[in-house]
Protein backbone atom coordinates (compact mmCIF):
# COMPACT_ATOMS: atom_id res chain seq x y z
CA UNK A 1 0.00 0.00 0.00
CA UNK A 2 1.37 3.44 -0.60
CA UNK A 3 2.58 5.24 2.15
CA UNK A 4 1.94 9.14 3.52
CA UNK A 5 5.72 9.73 3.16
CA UNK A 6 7.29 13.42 2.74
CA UNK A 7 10.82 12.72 1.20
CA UNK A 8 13.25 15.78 0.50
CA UNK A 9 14.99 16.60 -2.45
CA UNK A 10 17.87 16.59 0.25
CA UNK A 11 16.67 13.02 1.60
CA UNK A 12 16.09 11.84 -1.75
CA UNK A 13 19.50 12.78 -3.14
CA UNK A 14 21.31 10.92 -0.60
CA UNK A 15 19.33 7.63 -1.33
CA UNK A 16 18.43 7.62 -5.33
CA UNK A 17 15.16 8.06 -7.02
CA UNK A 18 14.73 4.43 -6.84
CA UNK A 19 14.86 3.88 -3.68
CA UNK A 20 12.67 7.20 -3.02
CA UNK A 21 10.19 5.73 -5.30
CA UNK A 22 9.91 2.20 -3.58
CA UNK A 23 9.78 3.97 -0.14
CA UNK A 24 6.82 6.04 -1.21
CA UNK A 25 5.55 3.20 -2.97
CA UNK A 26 5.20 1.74 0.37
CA UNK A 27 7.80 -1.72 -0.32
CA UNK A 28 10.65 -0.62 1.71
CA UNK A 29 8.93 1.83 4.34
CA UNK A 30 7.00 0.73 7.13
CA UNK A 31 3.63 1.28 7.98
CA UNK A 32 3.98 1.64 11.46
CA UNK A 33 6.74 3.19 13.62
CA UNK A 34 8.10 5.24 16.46
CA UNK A 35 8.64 8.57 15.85
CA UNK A 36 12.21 9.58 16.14
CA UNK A 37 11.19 12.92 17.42
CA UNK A 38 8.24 12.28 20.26
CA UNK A 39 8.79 8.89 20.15
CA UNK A 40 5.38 8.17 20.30
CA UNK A 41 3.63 5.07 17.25
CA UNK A 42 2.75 6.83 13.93
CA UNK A 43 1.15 5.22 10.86
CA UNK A 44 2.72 5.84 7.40
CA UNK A 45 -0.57 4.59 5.66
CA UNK A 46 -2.67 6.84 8.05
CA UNK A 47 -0.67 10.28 8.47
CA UNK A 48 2.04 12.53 6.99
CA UNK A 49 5.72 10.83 7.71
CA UNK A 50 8.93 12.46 7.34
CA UNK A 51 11.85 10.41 6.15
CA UNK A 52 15.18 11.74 8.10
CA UNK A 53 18.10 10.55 7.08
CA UNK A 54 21.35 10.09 9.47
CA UNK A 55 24.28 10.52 7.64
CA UNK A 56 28.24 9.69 9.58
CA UNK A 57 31.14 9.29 7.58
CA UNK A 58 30.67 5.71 6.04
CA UNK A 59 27.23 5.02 7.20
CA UNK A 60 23.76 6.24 7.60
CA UNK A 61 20.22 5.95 9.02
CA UNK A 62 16.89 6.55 7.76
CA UNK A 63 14.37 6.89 10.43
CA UNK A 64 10.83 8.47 10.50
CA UNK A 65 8.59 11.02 12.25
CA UNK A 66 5.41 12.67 12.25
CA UNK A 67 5.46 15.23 9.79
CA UNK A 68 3.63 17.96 12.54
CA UNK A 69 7.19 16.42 14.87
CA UNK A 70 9.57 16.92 11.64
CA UNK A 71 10.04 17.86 8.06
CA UNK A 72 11.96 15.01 5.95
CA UNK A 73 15.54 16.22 6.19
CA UNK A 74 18.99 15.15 6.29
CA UNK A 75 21.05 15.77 9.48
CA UNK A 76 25.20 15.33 9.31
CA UNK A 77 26.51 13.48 12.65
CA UNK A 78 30.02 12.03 13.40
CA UNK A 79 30.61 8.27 12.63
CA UNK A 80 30.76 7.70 16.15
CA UNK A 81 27.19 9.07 16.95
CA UNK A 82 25.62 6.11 14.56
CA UNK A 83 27.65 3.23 15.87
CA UNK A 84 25.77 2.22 19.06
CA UNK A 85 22.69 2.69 16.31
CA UNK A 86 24.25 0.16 14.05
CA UNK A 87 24.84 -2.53 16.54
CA UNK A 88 21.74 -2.34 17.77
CA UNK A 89 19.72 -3.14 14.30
CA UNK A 90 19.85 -6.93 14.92
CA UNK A 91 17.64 -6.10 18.17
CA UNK A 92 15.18 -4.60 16.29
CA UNK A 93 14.33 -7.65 14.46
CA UNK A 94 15.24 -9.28 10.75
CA UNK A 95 11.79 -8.52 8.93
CA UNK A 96 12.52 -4.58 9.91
CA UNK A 97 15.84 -4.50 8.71
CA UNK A 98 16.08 -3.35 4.72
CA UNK A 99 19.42 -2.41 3.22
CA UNK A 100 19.11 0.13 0.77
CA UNK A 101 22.32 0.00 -2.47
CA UNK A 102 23.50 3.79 -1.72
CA UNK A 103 26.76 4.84 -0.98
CA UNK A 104 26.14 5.49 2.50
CA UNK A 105 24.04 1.94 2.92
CA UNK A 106 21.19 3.36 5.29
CA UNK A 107 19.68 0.98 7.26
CA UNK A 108 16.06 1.65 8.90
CA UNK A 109 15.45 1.75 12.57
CA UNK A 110 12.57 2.87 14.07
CA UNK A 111 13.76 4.32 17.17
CA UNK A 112 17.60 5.58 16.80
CA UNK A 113 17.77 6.60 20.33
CA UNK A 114 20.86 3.84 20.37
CA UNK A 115 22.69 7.02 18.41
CA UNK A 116 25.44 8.16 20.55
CA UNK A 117 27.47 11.50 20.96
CA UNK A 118 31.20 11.37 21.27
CA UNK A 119 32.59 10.72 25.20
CA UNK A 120 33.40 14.01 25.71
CA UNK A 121 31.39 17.31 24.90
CA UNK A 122 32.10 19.26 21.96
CA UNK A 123 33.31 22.63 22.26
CA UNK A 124 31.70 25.46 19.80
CA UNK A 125 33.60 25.71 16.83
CA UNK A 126 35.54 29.15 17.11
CA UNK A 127 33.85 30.00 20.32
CA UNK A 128 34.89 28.39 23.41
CA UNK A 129 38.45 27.39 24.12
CA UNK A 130 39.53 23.86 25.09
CA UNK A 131 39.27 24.77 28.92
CA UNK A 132 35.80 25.82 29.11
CA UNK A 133 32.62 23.28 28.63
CA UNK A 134 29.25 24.53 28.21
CA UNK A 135 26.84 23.59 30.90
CA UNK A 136 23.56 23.05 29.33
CA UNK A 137 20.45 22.70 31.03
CA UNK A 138 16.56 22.23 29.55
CA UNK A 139 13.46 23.41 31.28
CA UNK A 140 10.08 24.87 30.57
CA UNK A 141 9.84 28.62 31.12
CA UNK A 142 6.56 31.11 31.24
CA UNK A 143 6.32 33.66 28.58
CA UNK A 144 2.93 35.78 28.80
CA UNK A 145 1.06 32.65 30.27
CA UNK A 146 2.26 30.12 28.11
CA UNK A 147 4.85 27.68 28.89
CA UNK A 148 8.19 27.10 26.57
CA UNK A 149 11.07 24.83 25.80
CA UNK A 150 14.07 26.57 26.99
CA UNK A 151 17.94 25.17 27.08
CA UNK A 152 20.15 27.57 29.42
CA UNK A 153 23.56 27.91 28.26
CA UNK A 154 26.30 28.40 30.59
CA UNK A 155 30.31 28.04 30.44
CA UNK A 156 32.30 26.78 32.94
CA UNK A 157 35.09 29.64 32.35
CA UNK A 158 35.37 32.74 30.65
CA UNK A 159 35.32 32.54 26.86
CA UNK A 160 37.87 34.59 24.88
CA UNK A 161 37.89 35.73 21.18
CA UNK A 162 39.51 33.03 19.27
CA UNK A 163 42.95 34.18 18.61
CA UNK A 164 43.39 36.65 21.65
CA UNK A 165 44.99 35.97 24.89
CA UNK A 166 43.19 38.07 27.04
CA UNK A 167 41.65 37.19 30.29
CA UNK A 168 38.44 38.71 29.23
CA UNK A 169 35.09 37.26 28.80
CA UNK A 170 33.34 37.61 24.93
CA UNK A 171 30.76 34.78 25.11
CA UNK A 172 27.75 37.01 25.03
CA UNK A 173 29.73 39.65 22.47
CA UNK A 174 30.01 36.29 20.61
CA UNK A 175 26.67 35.65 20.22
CA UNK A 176 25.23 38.73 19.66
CA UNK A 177 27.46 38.57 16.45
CA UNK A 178 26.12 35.29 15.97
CA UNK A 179 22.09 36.80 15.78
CA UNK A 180 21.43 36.20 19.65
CA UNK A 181 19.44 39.31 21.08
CA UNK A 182 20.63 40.87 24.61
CA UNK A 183 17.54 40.56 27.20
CA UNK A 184 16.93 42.69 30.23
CA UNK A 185 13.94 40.91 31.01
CA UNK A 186 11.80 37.77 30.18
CA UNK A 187 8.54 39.71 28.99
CA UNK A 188 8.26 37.95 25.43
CA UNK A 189 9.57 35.31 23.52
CA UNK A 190 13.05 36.09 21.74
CA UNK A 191 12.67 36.46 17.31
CA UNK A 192 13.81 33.25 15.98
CA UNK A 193 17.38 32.86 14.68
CA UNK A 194 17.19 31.35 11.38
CA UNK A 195 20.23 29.06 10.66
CA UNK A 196 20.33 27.38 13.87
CA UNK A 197 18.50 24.92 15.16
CA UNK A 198 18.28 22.17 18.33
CA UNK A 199 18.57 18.56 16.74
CA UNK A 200 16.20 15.99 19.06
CA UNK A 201 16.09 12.83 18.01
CA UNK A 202 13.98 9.87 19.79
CA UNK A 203 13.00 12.47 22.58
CA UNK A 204 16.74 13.06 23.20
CA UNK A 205 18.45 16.47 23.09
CA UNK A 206 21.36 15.72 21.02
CA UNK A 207 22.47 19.03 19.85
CA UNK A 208 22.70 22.91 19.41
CA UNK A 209 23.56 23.55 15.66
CA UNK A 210 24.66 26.13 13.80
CA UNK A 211 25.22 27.32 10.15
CA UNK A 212 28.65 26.00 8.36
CA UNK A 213 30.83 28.76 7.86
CA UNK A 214 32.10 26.91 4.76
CA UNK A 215 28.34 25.82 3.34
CA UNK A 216 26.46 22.86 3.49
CA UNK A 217 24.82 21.17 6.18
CA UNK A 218 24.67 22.49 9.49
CA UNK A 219 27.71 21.63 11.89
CA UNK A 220 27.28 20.64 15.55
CA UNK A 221 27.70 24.17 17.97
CA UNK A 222 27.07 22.04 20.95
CA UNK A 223 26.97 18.09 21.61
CA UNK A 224 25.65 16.15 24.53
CA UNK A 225 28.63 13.68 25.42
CA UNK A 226 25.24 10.99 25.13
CA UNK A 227 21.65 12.21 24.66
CA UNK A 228 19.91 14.24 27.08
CA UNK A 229 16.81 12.91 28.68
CA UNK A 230 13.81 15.73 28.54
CA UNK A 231 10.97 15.27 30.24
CA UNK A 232 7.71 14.71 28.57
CA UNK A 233 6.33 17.75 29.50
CA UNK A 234 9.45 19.44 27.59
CA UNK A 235 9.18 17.76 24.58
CA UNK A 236 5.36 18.43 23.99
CA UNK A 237 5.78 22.16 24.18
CA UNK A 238 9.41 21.62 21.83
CA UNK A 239 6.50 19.90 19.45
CA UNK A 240 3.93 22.27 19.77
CA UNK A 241 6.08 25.61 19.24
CA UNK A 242 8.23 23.69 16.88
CA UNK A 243 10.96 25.85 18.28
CA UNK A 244 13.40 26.01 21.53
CA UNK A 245 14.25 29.52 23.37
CA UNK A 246 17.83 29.03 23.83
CA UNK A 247 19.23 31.39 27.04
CA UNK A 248 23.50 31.96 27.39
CA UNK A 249 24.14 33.71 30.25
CA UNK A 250 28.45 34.06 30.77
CA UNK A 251 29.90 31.53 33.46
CA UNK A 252 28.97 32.17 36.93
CA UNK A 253 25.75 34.20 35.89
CA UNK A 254 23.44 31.05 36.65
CA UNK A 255 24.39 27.99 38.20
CA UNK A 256 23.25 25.04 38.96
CA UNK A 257 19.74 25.30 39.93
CA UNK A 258 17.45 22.49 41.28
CA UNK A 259 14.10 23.58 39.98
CA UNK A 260 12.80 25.29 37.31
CA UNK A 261 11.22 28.41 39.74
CA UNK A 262 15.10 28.76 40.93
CA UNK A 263 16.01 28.92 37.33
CA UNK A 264 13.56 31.52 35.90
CA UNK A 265 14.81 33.55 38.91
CA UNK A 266 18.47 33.41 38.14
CA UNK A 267 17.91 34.01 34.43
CA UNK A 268 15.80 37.07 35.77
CA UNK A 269 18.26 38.56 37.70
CA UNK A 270 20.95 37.46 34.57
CA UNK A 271 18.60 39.54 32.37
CA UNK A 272 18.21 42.79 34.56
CA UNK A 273 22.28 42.90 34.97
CA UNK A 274 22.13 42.96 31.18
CA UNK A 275 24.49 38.96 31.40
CA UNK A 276 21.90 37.06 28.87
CA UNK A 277 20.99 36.64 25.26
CA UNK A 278 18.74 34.25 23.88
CA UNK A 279 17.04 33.37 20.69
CA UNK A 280 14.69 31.07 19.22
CA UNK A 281 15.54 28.06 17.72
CA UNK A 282 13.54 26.16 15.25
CA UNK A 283 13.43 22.18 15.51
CA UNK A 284 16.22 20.11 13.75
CA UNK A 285 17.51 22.60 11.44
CA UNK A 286 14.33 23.70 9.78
């Protein structure tokens, strides 16, 4: 039976015409899976599917969401990230397991939350120097009565301009040159920075990205050393605003905090001492 599948130009140039054609033709896709975004069962002979493709160095992918979760889109991650992915295809049974002859061989899974991030987190590229880490933290905050995704951004030590050696501290100078908007209070949401986007993949935070200064896909500005639970209540509002406010305060400026009313307060008082930007980030790269 045909299936409701969206498939990119981007998606479909990775894995041919033909095999775009027998996907939407409904012999190589199946009807029903777990979205890699909510992680919740869809139906690709019932509703809208996106096809979203994986891609490491040698290897990739394909998995599926709900196309109101996703749009069908390719998304660049490190060999490493797919391994724990690949290994764990023979647990997800023979009869769901369909090779497809491209160069990068995707093989489908219906819930790639086996991807994994490198050991270590990744620094931003041309942002934060090898002795700072960015402490990232997710939580729902309340904008004019409604709640929203938010990640708050924080680095463990001061961040200097690549190239200087200076003790200063130019992470928020940084990303205000980046599109992020300086906030002296959280009245409304923050305009969307186009270009960026947070990558979550089988209700896991995997990643801040950002535009590649040298074209192409987007690269990784940020990457959880493994995924980052979210709660549920986290990931309905990411789904239903399609978008993530993303807060960077400079180190020092937040903190740890144990609850989310102890967090809107710090990035309050961040805010009115003119230490945070933030933006809004759409889902995934769109």
């Amino acid at each position: 039976m045909p299936r409701m599948l969206d498939v990119s130009d981007e998606v479909r140039a990775e894995i041919g015409d033909e095999e775009a054609a027998r996907l939407l033709a409904g012999e190589s896709a199946p009807g029903s899976y777990d979205c890699t975004s909510c992680r919740t069962a869809g139906d690709s002979e019932q509703e809208r599917t996106s096809t979203v493709l994986f891609i490491g160095d040698e290897t990739a992918v394909l998995a599926f969401a709900h196309a109101t979760c996703l749009p069908s889109q390719v998304v660049q991650v490190t060999e490493e990230q797919l391994q724990g992915a690949v290994r764990s295809i023979g647990a997800v049974g023979a009869e769901s397991q369909q090779q497809v002859p491209q160069t990068h061989q995707p093989q489908y899974v219906q819930q790639p939350q086996h991807v994994q991030q490198p050991h270590q987190s990744q620094q931003p590229s041309n942002l934060v120097p090898e002795q700072a880490v960015l402490g990232v933290t997710s939580g729902l905050v309340l904008i004019q009565n409604e709640l929203h995704p938010a990640l708050v951004v924080e680095p463990t030590a001061p961040v200097a301009r690549p190239g200087t050696l200076g003790s200063g501290d130019d992470f928020l100078p940084l990303l205000i040159e980046q599109g992020f908007m300086p906030l002296t209070e959280l009245a409304a949401v923050p305009p969307v920075l186009h270009g960026w986007s947070v990558l979550l993949a089988a209700g896991q935070l995997h990643a801040v990205l950002q535009p590649n200064p040298n074209g192409g896909r987007p690269v990784a500005w940020w990457q959880a050393h493994q995924p980052l639970q979210v709660t549920d209540g986290w990931r309905a509002a990411a789904n239903k605003h399609q978008q993530v406010l993303m807060f960077a305060a400079p180190v020092g400026s937040i903190g740890r905090q144990p609850r989310e009313d102890l967090m809107r307060d710090a990035l309050d008082k961040a805010a009115a001492d003119g230490k945070l930007v933030a933006a809004a980030l759409p889902l995934a790269g769109i």
